[in-house]
C-alpha atoms as a PDB file:
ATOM      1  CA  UNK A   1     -58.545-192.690 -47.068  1.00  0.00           C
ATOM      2  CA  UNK A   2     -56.214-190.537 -45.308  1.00  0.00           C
ATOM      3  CA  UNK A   3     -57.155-186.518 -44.995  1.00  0.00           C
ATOM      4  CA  UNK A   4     -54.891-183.861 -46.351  1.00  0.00           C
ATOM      5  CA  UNK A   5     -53.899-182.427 -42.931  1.00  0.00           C
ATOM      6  CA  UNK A   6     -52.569-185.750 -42.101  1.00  0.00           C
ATOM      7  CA  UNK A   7     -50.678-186.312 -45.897  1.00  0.00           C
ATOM      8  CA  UNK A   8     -49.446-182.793 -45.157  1.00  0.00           C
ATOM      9  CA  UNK A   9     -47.942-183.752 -41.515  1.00  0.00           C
ATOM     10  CA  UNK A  10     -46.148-186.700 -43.493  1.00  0.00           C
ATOM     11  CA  UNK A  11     -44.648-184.891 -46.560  1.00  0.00           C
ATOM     12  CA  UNK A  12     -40.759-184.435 -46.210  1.00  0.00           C
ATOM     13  CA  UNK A  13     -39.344-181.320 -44.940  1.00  0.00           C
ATOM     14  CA  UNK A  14     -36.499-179.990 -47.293  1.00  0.00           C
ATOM     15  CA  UNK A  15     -33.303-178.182 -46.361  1.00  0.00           C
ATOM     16  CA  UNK A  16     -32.953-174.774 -48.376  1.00  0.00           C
ATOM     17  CA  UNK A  17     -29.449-174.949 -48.208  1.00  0.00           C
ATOM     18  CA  UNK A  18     -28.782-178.603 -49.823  1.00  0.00           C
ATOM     19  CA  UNK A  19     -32.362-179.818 -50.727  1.00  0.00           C
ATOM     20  CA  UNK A  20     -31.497-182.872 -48.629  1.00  0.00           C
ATOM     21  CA  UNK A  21     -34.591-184.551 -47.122  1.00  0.00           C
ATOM     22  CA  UNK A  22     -36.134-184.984 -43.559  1.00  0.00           C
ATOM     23  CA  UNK A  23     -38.789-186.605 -42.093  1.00  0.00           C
ATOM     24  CA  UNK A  24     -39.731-184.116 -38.941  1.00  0.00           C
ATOM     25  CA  UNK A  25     -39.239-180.241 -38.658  1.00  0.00           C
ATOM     26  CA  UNK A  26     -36.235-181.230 -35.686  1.00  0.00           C
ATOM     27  CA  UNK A  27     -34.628-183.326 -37.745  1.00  0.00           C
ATOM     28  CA  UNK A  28     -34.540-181.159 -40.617  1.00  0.00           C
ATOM     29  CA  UNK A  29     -33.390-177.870 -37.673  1.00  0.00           C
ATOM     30  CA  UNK A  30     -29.924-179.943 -36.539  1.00  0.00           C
ATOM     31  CA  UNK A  31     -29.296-180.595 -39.804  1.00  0.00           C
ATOM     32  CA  UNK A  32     -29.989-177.031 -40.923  1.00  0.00           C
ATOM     33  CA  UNK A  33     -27.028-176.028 -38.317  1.00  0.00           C
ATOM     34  CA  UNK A  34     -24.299-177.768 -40.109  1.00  0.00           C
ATOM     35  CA  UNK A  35     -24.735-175.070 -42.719  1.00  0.00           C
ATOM     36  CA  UNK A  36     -25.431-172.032 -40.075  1.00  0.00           C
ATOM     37  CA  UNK A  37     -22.852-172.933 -37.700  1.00  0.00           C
ATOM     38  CA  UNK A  38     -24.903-172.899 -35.012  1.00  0.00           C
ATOM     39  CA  UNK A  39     -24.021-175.131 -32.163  1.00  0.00           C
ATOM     40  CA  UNK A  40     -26.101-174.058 -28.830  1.00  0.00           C
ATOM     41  CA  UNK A  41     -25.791-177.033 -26.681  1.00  0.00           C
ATOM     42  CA  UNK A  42     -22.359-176.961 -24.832  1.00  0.00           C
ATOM     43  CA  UNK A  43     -20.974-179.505 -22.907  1.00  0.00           C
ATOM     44  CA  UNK A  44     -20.609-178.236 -18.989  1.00  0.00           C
ATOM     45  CA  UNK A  45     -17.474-180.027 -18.537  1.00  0.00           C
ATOM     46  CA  UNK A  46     -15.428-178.621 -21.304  1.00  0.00           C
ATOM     47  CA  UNK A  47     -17.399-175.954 -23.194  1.00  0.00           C
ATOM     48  CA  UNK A  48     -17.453-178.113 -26.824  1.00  0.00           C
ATOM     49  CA  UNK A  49     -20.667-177.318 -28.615  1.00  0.00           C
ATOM     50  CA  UNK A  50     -23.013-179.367 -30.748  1.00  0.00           C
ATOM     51  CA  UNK A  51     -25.955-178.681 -33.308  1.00  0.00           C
ATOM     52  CA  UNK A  52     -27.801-181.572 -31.313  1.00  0.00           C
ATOM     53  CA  UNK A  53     -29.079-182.484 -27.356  1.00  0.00           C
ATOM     54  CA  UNK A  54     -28.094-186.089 -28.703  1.00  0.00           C
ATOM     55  CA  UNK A  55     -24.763-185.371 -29.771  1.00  0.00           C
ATOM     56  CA  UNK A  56     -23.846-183.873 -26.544  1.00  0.00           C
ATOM     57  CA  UNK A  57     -25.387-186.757 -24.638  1.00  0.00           C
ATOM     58  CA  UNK A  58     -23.148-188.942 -26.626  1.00  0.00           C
ATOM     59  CA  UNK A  59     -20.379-186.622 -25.956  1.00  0.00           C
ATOM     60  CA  UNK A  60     -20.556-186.428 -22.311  1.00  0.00           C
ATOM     61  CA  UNK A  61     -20.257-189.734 -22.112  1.00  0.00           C
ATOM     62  CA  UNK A  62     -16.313-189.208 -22.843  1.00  0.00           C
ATOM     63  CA  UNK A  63     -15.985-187.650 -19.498  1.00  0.00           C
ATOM     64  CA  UNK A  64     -18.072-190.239 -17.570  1.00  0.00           C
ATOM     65  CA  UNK A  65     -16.769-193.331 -18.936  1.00  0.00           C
ATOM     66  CA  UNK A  66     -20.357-194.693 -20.303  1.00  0.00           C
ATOM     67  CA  UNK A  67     -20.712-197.082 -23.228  1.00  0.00           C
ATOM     68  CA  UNK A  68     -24.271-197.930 -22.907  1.00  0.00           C
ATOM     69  CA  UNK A  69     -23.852-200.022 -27.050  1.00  0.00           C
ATOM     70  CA  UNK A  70     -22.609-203.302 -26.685  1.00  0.00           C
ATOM     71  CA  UNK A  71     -21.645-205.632 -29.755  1.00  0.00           C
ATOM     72  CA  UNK A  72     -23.034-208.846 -29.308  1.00  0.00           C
ATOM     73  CA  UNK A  73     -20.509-210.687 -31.307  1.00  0.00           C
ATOM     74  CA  UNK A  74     -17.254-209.492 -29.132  1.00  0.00           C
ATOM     75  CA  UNK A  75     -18.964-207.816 -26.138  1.00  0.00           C
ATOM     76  CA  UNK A  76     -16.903-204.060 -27.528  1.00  0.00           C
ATOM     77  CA  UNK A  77     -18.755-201.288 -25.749  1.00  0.00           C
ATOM     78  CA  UNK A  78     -19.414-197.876 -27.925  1.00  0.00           C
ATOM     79  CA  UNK A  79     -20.484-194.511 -27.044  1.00  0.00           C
ATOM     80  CA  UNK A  80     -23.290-194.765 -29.726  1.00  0.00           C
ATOM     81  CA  UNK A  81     -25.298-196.599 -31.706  1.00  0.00           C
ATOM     82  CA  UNK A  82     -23.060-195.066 -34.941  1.00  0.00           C
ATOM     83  CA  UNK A  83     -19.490-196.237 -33.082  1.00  0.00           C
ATOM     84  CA  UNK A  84     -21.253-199.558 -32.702  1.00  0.00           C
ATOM     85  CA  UNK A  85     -22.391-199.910 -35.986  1.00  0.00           C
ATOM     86  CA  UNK A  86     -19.330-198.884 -37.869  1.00  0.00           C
ATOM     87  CA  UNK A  87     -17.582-201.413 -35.319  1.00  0.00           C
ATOM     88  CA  UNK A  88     -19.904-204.456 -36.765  1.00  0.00           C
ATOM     89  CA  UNK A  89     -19.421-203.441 -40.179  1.00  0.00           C
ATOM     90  CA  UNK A  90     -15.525-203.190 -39.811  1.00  0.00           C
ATOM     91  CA  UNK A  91     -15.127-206.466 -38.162  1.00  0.00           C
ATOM     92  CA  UNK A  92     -17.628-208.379 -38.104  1.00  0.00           C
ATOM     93  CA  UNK A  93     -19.697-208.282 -41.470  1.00  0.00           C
ATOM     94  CA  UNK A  94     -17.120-209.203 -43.328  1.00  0.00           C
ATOM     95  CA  UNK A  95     -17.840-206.582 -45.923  1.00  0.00           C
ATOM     96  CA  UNK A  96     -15.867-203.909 -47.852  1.00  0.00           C
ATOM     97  CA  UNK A  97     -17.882-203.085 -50.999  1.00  0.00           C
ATOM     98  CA  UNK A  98     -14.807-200.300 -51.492  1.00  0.00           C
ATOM     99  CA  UNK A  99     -12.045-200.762 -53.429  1.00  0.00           C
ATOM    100  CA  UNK A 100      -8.891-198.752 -53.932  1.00  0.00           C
ATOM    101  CA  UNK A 101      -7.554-198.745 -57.373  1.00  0.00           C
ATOM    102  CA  UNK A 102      -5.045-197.657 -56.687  1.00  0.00           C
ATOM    103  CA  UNK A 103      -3.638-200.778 -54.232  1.00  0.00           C
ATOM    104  CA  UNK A 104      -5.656-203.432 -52.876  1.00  0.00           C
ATOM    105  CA  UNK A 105      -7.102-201.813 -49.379  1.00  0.00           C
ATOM    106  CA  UNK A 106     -10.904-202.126 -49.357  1.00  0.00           C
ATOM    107  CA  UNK A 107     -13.344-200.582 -46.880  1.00  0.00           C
ATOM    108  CA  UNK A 108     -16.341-200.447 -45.440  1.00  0.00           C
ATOM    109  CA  UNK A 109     -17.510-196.933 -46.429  1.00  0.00           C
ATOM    110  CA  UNK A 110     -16.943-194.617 -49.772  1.00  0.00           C
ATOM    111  CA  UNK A 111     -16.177-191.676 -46.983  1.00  0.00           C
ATOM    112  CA  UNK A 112     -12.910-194.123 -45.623  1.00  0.00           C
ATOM    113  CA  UNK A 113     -11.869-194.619 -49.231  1.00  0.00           C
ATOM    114  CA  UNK A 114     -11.837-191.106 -50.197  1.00  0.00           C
ATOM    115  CA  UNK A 115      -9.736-190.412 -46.797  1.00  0.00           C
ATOM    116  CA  UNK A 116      -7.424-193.330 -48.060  1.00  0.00           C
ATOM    117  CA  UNK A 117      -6.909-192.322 -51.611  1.00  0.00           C
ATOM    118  CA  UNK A 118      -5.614-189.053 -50.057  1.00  0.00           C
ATOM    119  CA  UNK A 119      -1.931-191.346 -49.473  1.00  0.00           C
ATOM    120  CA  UNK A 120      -2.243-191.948 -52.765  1.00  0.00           C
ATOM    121  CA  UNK A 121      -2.503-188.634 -54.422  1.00  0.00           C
ATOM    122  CA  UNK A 122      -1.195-186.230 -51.286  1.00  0.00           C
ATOM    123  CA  UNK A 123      -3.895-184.190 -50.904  1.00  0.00           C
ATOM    124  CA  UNK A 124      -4.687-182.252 -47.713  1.00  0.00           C
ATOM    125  CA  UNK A 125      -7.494-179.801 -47.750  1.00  0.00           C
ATOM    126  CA  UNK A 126      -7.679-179.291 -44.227  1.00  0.00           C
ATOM    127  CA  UNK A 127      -4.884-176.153 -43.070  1.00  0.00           C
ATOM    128  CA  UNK A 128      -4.592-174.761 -40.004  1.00  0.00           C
ATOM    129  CA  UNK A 129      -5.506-170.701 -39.654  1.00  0.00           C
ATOM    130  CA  UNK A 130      -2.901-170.605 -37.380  1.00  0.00           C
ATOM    131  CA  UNK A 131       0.715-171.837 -38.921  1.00  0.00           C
ATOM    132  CA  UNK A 132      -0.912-172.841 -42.263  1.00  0.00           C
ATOM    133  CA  UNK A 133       0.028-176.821 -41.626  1.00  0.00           C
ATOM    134  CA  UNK A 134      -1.961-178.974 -43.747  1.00  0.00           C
ATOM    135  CA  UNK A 135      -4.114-181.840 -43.044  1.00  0.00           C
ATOM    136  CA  UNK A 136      -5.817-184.967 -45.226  1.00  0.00           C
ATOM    137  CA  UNK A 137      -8.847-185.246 -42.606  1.00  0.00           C
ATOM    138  CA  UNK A 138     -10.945-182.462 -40.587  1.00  0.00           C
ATOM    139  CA  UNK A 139      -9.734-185.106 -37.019  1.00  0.00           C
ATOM    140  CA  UNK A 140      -6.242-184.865 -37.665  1.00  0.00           C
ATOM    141  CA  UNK A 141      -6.519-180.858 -38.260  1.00  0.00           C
ATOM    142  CA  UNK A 142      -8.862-180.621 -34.772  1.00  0.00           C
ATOM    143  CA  UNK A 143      -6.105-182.664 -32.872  1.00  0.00           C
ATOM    144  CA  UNK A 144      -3.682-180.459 -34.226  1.00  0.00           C
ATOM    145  CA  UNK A 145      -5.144-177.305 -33.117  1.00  0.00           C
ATOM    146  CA  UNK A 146      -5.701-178.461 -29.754  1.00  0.00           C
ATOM    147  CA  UNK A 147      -1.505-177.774 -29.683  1.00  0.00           C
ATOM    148  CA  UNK A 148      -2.728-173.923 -30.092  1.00  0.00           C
ATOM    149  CA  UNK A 149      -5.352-173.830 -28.403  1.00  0.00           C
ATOM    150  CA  UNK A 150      -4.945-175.868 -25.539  1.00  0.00           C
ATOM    151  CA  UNK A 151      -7.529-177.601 -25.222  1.00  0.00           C
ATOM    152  CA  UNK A 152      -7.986-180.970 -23.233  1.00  0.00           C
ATOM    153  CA  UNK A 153     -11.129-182.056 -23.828  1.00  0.00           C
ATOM    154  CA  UNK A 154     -10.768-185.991 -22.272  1.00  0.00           C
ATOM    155  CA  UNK A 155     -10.854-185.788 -18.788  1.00  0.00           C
ATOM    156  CA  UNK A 156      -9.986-188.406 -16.295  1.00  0.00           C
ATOM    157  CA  UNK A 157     -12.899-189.440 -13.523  1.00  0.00           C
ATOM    158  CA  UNK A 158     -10.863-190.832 -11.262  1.00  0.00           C
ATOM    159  CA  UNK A 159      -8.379-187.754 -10.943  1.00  0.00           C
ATOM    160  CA  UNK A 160      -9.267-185.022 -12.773  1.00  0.00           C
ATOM    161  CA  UNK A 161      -5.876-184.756 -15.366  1.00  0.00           C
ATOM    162  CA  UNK A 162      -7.006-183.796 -18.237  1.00  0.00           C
ATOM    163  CA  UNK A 163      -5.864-184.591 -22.196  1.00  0.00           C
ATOM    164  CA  UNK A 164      -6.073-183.702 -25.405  1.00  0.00           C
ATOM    165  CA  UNK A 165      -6.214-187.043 -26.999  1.00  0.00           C
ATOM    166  CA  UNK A 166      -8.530-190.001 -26.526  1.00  0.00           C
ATOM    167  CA  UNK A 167      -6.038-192.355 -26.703  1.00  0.00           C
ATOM    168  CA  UNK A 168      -3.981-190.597 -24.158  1.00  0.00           C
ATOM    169  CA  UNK A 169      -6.959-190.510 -21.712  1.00  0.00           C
ATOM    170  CA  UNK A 170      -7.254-194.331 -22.323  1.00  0.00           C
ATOM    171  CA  UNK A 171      -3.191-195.067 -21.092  1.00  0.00           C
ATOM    172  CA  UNK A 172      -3.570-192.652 -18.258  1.00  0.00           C
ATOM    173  CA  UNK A 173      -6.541-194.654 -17.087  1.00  0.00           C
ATOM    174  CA  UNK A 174      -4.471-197.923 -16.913  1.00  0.00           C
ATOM    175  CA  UNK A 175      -2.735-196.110 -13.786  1.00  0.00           C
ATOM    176  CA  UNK A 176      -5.827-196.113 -11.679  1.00  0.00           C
ATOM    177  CA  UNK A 177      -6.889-199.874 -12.472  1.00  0.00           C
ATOM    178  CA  UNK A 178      -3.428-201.328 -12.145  1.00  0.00           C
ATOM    179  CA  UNK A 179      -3.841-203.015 -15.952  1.00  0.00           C
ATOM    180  CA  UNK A 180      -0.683-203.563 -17.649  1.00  0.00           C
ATOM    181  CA  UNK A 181      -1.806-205.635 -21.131  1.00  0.00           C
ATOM    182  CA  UNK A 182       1.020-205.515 -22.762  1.00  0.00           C
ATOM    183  CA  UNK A 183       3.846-208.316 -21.599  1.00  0.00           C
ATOM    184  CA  UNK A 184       7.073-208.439 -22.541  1.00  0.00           C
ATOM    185  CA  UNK A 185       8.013-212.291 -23.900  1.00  0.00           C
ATOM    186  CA  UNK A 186      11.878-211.832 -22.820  1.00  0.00           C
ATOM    187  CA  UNK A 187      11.664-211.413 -19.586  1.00  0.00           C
ATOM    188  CA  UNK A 188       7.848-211.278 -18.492  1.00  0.00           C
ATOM    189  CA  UNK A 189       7.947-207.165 -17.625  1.00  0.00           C
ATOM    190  CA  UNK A 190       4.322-205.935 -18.216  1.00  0.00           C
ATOM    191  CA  UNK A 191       3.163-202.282 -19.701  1.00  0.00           C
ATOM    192  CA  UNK A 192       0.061-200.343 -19.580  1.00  0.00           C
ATOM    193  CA  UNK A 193       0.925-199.324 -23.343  1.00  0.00           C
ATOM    194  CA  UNK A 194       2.407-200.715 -26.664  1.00  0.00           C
ATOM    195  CA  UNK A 195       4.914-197.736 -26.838  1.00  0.00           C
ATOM    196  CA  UNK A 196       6.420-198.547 -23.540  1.00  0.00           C
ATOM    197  CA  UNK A 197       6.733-202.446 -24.865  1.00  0.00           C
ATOM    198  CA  UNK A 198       8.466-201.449 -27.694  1.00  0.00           C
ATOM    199  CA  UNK A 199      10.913-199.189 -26.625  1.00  0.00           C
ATOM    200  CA  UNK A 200      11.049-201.606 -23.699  1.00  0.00           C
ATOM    201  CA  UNK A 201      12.666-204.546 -25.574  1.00  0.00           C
ATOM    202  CA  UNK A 202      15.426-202.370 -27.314  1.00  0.00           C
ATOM    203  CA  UNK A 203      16.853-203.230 -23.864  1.00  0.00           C
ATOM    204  CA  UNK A 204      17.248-207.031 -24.952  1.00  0.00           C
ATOM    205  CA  UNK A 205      17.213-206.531 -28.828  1.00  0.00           C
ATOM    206  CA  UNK A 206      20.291-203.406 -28.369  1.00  0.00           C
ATOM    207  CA  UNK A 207      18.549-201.276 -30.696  1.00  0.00           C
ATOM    208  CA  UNK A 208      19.283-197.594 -30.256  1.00  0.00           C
ATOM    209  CA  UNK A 209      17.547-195.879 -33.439  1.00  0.00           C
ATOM    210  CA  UNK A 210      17.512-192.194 -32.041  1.00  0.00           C
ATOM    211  CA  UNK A 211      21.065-190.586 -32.791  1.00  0.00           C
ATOM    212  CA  UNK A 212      21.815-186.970 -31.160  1.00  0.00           C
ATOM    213  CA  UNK A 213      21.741-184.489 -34.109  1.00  0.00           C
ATOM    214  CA  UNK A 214      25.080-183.016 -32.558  1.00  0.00           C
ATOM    215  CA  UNK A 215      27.091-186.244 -31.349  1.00  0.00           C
ATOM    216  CA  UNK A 216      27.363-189.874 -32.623  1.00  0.00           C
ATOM    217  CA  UNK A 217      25.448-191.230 -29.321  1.00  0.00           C
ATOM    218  CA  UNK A 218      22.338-193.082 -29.577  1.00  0.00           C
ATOM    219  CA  UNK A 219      18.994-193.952 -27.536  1.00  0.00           C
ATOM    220  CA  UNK A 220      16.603-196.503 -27.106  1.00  0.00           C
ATOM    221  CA  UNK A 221      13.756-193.886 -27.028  1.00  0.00           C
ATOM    222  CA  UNK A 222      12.807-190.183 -28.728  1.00  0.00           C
ATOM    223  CA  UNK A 223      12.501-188.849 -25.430  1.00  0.00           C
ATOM    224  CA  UNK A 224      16.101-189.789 -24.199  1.00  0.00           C
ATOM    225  CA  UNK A 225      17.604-188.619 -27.037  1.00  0.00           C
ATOM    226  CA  UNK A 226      15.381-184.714 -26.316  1.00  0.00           C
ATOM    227  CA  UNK A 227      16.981-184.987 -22.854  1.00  0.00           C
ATOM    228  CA  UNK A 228      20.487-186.238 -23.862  1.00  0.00           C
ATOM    229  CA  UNK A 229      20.317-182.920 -26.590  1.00  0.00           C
ATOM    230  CA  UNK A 230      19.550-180.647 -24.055  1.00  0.00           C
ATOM    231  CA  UNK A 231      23.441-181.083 -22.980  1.00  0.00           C
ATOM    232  CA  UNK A 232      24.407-179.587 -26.452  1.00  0.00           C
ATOM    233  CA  UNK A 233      22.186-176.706 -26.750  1.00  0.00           C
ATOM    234  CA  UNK A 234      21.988-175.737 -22.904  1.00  0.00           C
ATOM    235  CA  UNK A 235      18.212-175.549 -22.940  1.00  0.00           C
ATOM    236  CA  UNK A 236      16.765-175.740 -19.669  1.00  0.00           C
ATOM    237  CA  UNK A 237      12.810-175.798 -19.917  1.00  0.00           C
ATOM    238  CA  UNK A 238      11.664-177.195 -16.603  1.00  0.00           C
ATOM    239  CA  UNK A 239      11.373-173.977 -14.206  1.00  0.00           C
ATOM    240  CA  UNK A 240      11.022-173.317 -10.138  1.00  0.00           C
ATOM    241  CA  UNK A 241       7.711-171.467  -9.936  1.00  0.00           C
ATOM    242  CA  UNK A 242       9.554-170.410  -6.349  1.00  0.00           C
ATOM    243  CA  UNK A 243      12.601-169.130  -7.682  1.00  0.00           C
ATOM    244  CA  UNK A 244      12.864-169.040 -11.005  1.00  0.00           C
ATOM    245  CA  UNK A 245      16.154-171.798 -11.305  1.00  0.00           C
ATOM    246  CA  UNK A 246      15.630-173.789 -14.556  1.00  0.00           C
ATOM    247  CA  UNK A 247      16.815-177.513 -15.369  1.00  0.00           C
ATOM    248  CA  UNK A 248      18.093-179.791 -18.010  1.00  0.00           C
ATOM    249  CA  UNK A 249      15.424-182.455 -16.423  1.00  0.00           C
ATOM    250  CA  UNK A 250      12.254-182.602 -14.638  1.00  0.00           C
ATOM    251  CA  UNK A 251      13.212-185.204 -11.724  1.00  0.00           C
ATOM    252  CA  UNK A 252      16.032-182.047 -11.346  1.00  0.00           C
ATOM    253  CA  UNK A 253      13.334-179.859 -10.771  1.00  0.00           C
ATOM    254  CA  UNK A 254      11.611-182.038  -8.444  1.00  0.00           C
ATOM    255  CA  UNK A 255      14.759-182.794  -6.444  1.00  0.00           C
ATOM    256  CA  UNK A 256      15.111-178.921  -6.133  1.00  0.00           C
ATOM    257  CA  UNK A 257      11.706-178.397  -4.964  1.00  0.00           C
ATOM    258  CA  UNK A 258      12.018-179.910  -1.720  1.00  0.00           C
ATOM    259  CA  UNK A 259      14.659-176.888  -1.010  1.00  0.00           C
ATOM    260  CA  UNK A 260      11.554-175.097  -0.945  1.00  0.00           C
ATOM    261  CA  UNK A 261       8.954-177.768   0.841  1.00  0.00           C
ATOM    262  CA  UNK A 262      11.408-179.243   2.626  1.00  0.00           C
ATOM    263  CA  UNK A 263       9.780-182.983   1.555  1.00  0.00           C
ATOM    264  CA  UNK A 264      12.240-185.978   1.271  1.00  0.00           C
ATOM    265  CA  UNK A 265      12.091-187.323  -1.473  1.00  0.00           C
ATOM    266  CA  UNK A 266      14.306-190.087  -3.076  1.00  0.00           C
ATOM    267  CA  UNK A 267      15.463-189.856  -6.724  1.00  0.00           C
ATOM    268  CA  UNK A 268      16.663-192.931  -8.897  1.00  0.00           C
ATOM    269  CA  UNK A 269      19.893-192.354 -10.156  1.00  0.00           C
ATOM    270  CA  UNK A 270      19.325-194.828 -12.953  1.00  0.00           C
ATOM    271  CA  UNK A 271      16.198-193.064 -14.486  1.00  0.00           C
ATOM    272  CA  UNK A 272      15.874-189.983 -12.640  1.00  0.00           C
ATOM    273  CA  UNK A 273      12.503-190.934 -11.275  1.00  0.00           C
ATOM    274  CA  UNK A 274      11.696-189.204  -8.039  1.00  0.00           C
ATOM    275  CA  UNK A 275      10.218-191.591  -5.281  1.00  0.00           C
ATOM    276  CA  UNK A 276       8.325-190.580  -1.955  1.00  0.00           C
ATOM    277  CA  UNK A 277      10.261-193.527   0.304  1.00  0.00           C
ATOM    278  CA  UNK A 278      13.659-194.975   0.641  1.00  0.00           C
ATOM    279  CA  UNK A 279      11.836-198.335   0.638  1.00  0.00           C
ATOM    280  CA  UNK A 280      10.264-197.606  -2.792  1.00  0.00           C
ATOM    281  CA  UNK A 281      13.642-196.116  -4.185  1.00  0.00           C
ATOM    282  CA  UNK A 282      15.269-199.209  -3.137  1.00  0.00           C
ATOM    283  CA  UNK A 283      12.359-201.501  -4.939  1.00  0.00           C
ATOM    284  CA  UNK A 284      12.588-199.358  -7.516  1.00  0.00           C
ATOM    285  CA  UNK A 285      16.428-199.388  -8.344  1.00  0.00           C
ATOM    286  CA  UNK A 286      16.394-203.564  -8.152  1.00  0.00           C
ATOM    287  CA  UNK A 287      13.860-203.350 -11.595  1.00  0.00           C
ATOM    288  CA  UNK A 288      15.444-200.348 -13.377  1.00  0.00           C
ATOM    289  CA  UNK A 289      19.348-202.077 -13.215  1.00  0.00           C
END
């Protein structure tokens, strides 16, 4: 027969805030920060806090590159046991007890249909206390406040360049181990992202979408249109720290900087792309034609 002491040690420990039960007294004290706010263990890297020592330990491994979870049916590596589980459920289970009603999407969890149904009825209860934008999930509202704040919180290992995206951290990493996964079936070309792909094969395909709001001219990409645009409005938003000169274009800055360093440096007059050797500008020039 067990004693009361030991019955007592056993009994649940309740949150006064929700009434939601825990098993231990630390349990029970992270969860009890969600409602306080209270985050005191901060990452030394970047300064984000967390209610937990294990939630920082998974955190941290963003900036080290660990994935200690491994899926045994596809070999996908995960921060944590949660990533890892959510992964088998998604794609390997086979399971999506939740149904839309309103189309025929199904998911895994009743927390991804509510996000979904959010499409469907245009709700966004996430703003911003900064410009007031509005948001249908608490990530989405996060990354967008990283464009006040400026914060980077993915940081590279390798070189020390630092984003504010995940997913940007990832491509940037493809630089450093030479991977390029994405191949082009026209004319074999390969790229370390999908965007780059795409916009790649409007070279073969024609396809311009991208029309300057002040001429008829079109471009292959977003970002040659912003450049083309700048001759219209006479913007000029890459500076000389040195000097104080401003340009239409970054490789102009660049090329103006060795003025000042007195580098040679070798700009493609195709792309604008600024090259350390003659050799390289010439190897360079034969792909971008």
């Amino acid at each position: 027969m067990s004693s009361p002491q030991k019955k007592h040690r056993n009994a649940k420990k309740q949150c006064h805030y929700c009434n939601k039960e825990f098993s231990s007294s630390y349990t029970l004290k992270n969860h009890e920060r969600v409602h306080t706010g209270e985050r005191p263990y901060s990452c030394d890297q970047c300064g984000k806090a967390f209610t937990s020592v294990e939630s920082l330990n998974v955190h941290k491994r963003i900036h080290t590159g660990a994935k200690p979870h491994q899926c045994q049916e596809c070999g996908s590596a995960f921060l944590s046991k949660g990533q890892l589980k959510r992964h088998y459920q998604r794609y390997h289970s086979g399971e999506k007890p939740y149904s839309c009603d309103q189309c025929d999407k199904a998911f895994v969890t009743a927390a991804e249909l509510k996000v979904h149904q959010r499409v469907h009825n245009g709700e966004k209860p996430y703003s911003c206390d900064v410009c007031g934008k509005t948001f249908s999930t608490s990530g989405h509202l996060k990354t967008h406040q990283r464009t006040h704040t400026g914060e980077k919180p993915f940081s590279c290992y390798q070189c020390g360049k630092a984003f504010s995206l995940l997913g940007n951290l990832k491509r940037h990493f493809l630089i450093h181990t030479g991977e390029k996964p994405y191949h082009c079936d026209e004319c074999g070309k390969d790229f370390t992202d999908s965007g780059g792909l795409t916009i790649h094969k409007r070279i073969h395909s024609g396809e311009k979408p991208y029309q300057c709001r002040h001429c008829e001219k079109t471009f292959t990409s977003l970002v040659e249109r912003n450049r083309h645009e700048r001759t219209h409005t006479g913007l000029k938003p890459y500076r000389c720290e040195e000097c104080g000169k401003t340009f239409v274009l970054l490789g102009s800055l660049k090329v103006h900087r060795n003025i000042h360093t007195k580098e040679k440096i070798y700009p493609c007059e195709q792309c604008g792309k600024i090259l350390s050797r003659s050799s390289s500008l010439k190897h360079h020039e034969q792909k971008c034609k």
